[in-house]
N, C-alpha and C. Protein backbone atom coordinates (compact mmCIF):
# COMPACT_ATOMS: atom_id res chain seq x y z
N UNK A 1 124.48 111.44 97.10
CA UNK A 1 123.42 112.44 97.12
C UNK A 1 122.95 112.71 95.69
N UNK A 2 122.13 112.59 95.37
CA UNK A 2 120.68 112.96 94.22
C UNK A 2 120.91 114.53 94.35
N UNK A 3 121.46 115.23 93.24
CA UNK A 3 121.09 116.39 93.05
C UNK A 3 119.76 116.92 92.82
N UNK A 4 119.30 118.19 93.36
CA UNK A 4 117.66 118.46 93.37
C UNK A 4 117.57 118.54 91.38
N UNK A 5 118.52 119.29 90.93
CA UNK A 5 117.84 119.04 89.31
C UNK A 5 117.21 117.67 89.12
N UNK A 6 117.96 117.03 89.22
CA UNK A 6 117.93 115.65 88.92
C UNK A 6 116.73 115.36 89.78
N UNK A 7 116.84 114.63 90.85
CA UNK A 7 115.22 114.32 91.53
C UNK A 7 114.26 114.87 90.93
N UNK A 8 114.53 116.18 90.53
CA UNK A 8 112.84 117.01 89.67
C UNK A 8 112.86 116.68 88.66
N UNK A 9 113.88 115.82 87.75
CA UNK A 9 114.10 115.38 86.49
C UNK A 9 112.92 113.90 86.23
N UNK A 10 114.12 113.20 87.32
CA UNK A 10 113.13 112.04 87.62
C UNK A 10 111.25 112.11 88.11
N UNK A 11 111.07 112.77 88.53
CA UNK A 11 109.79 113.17 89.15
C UNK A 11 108.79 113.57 88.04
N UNK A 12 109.60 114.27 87.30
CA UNK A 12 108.83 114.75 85.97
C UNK A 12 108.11 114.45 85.07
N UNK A 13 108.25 112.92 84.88
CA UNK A 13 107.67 111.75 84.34
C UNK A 13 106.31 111.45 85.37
N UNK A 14 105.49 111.35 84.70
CA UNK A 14 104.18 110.82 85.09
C UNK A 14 103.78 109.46 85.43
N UNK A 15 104.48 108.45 85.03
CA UNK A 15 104.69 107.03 85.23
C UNK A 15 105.76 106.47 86.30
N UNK A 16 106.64 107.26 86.30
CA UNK A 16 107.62 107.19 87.32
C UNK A 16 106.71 107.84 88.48
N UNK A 17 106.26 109.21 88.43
CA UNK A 17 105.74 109.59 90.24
C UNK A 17 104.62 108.60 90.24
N UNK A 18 103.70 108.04 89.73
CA UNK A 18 103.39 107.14 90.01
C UNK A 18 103.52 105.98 90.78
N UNK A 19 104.47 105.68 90.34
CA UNK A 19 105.24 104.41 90.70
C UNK A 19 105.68 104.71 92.43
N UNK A 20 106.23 105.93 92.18
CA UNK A 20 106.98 106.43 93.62
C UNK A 20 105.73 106.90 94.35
N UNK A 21 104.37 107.09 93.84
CA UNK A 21 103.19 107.53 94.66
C UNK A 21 103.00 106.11 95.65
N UNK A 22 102.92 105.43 94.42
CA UNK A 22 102.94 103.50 95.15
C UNK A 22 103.06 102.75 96.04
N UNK A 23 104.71 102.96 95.91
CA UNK A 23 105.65 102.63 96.35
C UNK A 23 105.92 103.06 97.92
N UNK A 24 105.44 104.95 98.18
CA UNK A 24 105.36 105.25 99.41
C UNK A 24 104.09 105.00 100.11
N UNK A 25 102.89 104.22 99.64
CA UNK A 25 101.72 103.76 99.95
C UNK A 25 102.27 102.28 100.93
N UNK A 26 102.07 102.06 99.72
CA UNK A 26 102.68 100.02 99.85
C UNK A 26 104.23 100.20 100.50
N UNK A 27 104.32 99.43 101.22
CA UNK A 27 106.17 99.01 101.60
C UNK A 27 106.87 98.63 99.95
N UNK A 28 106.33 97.94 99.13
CA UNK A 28 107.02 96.97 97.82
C UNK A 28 106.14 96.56 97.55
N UNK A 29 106.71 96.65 96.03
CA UNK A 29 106.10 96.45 94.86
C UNK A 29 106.50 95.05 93.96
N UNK A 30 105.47 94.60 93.16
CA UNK A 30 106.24 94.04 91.90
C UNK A 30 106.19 94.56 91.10
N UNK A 31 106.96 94.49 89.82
CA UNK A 31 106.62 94.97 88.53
C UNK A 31 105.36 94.55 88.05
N UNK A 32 104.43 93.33 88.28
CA UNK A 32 103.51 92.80 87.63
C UNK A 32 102.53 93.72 88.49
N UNK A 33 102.28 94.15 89.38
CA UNK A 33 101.57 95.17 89.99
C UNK A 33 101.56 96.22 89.91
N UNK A 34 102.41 97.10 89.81
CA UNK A 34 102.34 98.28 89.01
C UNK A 34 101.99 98.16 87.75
N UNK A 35 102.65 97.35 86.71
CA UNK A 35 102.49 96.95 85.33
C UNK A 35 100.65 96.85 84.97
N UNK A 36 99.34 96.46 85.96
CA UNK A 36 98.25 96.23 85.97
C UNK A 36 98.05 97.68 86.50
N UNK A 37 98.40 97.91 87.49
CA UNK A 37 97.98 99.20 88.22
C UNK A 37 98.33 100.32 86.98
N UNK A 38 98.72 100.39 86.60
CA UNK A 38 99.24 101.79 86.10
C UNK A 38 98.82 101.36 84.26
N UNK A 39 98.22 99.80 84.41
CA UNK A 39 97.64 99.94 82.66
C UNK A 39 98.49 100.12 81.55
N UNK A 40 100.13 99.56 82.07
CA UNK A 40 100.78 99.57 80.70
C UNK A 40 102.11 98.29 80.91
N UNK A 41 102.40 98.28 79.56
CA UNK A 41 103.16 97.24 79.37
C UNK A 41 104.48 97.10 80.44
N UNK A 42 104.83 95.57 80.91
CA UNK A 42 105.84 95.23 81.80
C UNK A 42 107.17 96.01 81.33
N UNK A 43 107.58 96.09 80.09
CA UNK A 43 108.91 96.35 79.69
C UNK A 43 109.03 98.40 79.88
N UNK A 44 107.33 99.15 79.51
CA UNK A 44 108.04 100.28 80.11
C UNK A 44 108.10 100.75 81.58
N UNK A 45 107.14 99.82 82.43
CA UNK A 45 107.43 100.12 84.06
C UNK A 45 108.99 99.83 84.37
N UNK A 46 109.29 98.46 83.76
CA UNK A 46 110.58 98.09 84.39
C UNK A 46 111.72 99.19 83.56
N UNK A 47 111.42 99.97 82.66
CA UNK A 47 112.17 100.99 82.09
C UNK A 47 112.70 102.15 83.23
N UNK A 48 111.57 102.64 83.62
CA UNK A 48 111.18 103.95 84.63
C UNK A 48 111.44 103.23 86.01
N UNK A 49 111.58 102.07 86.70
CA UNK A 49 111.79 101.64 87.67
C UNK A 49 113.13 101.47 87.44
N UNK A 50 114.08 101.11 86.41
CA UNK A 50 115.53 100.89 86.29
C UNK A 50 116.07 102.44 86.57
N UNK A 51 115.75 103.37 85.65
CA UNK A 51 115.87 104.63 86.34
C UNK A 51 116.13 105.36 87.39
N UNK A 52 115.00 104.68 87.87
CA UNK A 52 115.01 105.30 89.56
C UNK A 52 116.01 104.48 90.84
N UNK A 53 116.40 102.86 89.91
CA UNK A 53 116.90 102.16 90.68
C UNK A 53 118.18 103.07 90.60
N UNK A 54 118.94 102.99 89.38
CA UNK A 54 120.27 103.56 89.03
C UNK A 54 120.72 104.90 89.60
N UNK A 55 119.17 105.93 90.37
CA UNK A 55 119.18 107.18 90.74
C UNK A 55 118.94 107.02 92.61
N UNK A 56 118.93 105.99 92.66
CA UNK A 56 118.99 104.94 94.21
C UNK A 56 117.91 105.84 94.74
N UNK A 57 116.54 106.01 94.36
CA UNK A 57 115.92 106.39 94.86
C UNK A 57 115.05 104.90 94.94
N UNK A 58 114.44 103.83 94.86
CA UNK A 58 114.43 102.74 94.71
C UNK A 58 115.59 101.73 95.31
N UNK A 59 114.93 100.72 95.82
CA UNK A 59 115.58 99.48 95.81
C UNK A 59 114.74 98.30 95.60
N UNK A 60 115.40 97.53 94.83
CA UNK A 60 114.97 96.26 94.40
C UNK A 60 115.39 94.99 95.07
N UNK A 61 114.87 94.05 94.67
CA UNK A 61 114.92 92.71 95.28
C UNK A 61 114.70 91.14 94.50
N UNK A 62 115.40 90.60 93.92
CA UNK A 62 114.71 89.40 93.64
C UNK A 62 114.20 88.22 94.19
N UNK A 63 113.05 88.24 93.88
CA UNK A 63 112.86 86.31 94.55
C UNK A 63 112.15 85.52 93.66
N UNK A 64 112.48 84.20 93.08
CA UNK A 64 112.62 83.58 92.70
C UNK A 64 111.89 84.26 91.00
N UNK A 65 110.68 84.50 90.78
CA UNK A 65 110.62 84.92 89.17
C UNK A 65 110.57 86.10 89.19
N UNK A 66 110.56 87.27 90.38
CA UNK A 66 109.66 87.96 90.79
C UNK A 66 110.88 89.37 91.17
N UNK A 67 110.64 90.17 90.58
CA UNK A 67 111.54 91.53 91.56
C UNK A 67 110.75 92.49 92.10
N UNK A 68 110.96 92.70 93.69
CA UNK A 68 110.29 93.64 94.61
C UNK A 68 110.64 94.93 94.07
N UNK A 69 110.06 95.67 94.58
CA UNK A 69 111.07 97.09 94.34
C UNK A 69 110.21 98.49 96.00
N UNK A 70 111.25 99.01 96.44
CA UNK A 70 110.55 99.65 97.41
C UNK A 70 111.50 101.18 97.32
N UNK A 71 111.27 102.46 98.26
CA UNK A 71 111.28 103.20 97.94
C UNK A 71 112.74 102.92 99.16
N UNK A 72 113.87 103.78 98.72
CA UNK A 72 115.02 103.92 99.34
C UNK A 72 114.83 104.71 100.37
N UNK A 73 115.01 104.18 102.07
CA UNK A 73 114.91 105.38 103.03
C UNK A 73 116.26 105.93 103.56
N UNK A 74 117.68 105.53 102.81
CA UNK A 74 118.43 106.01 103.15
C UNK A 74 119.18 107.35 101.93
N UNK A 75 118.26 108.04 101.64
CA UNK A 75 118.54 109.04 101.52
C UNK A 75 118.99 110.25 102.23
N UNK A 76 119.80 111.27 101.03
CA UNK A 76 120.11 112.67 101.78
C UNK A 76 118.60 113.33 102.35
N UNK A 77 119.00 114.13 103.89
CA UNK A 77 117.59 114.24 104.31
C UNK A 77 117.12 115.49 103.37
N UNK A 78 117.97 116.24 102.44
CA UNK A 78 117.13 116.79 101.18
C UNK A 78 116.42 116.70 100.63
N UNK A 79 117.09 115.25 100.37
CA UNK A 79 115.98 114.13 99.07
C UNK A 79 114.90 113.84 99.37
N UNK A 80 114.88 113.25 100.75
CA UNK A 80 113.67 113.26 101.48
C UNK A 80 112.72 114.01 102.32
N UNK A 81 113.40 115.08 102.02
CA UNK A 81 112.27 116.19 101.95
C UNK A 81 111.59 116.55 101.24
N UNK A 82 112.28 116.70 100.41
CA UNK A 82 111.35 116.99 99.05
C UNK A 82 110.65 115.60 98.20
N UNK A 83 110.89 114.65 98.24
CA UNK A 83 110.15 113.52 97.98
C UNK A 83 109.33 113.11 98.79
N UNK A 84 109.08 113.27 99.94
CA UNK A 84 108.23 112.99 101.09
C UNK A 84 107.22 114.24 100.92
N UNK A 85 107.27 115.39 100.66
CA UNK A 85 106.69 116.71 100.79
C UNK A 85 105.64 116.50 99.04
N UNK A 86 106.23 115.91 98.08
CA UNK A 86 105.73 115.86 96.98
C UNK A 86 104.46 114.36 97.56
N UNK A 87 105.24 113.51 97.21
CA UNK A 87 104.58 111.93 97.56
C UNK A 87 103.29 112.48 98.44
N UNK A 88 103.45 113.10 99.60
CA UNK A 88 102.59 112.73 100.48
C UNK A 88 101.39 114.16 100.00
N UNK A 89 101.60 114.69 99.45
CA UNK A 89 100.57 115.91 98.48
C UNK A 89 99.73 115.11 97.46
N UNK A 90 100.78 113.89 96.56
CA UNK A 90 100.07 113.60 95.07
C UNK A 90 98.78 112.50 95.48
N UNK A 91 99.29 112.09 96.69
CA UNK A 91 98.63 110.31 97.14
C UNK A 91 97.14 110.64 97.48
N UNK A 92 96.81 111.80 97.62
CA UNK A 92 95.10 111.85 98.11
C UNK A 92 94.55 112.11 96.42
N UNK A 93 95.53 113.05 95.28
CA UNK A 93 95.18 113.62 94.29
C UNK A 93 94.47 111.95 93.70
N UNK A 94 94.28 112.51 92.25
CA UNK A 94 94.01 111.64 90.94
C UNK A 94 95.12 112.00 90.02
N UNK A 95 95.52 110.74 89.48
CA UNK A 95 95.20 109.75 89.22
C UNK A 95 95.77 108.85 90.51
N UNK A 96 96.38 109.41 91.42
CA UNK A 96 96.87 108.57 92.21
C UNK A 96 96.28 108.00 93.26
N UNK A 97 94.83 108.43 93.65
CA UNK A 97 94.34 107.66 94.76
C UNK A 97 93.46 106.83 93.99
N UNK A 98 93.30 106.60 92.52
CA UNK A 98 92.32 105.59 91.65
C UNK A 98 93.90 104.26 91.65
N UNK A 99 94.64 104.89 91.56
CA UNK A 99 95.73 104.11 91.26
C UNK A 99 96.18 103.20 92.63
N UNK A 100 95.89 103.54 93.47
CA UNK A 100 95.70 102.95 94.95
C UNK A 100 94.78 101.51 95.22
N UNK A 101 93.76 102.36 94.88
CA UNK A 101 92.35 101.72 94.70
C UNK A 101 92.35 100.38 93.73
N UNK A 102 93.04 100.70 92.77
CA UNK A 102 92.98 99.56 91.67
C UNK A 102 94.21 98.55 91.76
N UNK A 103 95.04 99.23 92.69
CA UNK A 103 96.15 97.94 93.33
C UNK A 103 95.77 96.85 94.25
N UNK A 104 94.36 97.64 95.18
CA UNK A 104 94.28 97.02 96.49
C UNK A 104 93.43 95.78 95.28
N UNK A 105 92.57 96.15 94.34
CA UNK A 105 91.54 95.40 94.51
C UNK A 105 92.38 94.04 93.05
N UNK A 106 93.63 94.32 92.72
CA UNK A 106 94.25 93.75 91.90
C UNK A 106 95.27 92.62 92.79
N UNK A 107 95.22 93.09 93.83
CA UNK A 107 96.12 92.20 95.13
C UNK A 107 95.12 91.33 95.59
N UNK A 108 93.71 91.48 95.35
CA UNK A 108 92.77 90.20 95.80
C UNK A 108 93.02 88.89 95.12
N UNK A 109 93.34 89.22 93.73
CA UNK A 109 93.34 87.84 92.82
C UNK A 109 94.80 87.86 92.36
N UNK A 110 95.77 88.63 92.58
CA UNK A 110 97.20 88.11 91.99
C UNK A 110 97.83 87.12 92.61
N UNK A 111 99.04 86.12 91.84
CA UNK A 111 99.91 85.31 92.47
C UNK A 111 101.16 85.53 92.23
N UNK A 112 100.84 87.29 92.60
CA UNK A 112 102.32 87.58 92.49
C UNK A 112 103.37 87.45 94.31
């Protein structure tokens, strides 16, 4: 169990709820998709995604060059209350429904 400090710790970061705005959009992610979506370098998404992995709010996946990453549904039903109650508030807001928008139309031409 994710203590609530902590979850609001993690959350607190602007690049991370992002990511977790994403993430509860889309089933999975790559890093090279968020990394375009969100307009910044591969090494600090995969920073803020290691984070969240290590805080098992995330799970990851490799395949072959490539790591998935999707949002953990076996959480305490705490956790997921309050991450479900946040997520599903931020996803209509800005920057997060431009951030939507600029995944779908970044998934037309990727070979990720």
């Amino acid at each position: 169990m994710l203590p609530a400090h902590e979850l609001f710790l993690l959350l607190s970061d602007e690049t991370r709820l992002r990511c977790l705005t994403l993430l509860s959009v889309e089933e999975e992610l790559c890093v090279c998709e968020l990394s375009h979506t969100l307009e910044s370098i591969q090494p600090k998404i995969s920073r803020h995604l290691s984070l969240l992995r290590r805080s098992k709010l995330v799970l990851h996946e490799r395949r072959g060059k490539w790591v998935y990453y999707r949002l953990n549904t076996n959480l305490t039903a705490k956790n997921v209350s309050i991450l479900s109650g946040i997520l599903d508030e931020l996803k209509d807001t800005e920057p997060f429904r431009s951030d939507h928008k600029k995944l779908i139309h970044f998934r037309k031409s990727c070979s990720c």
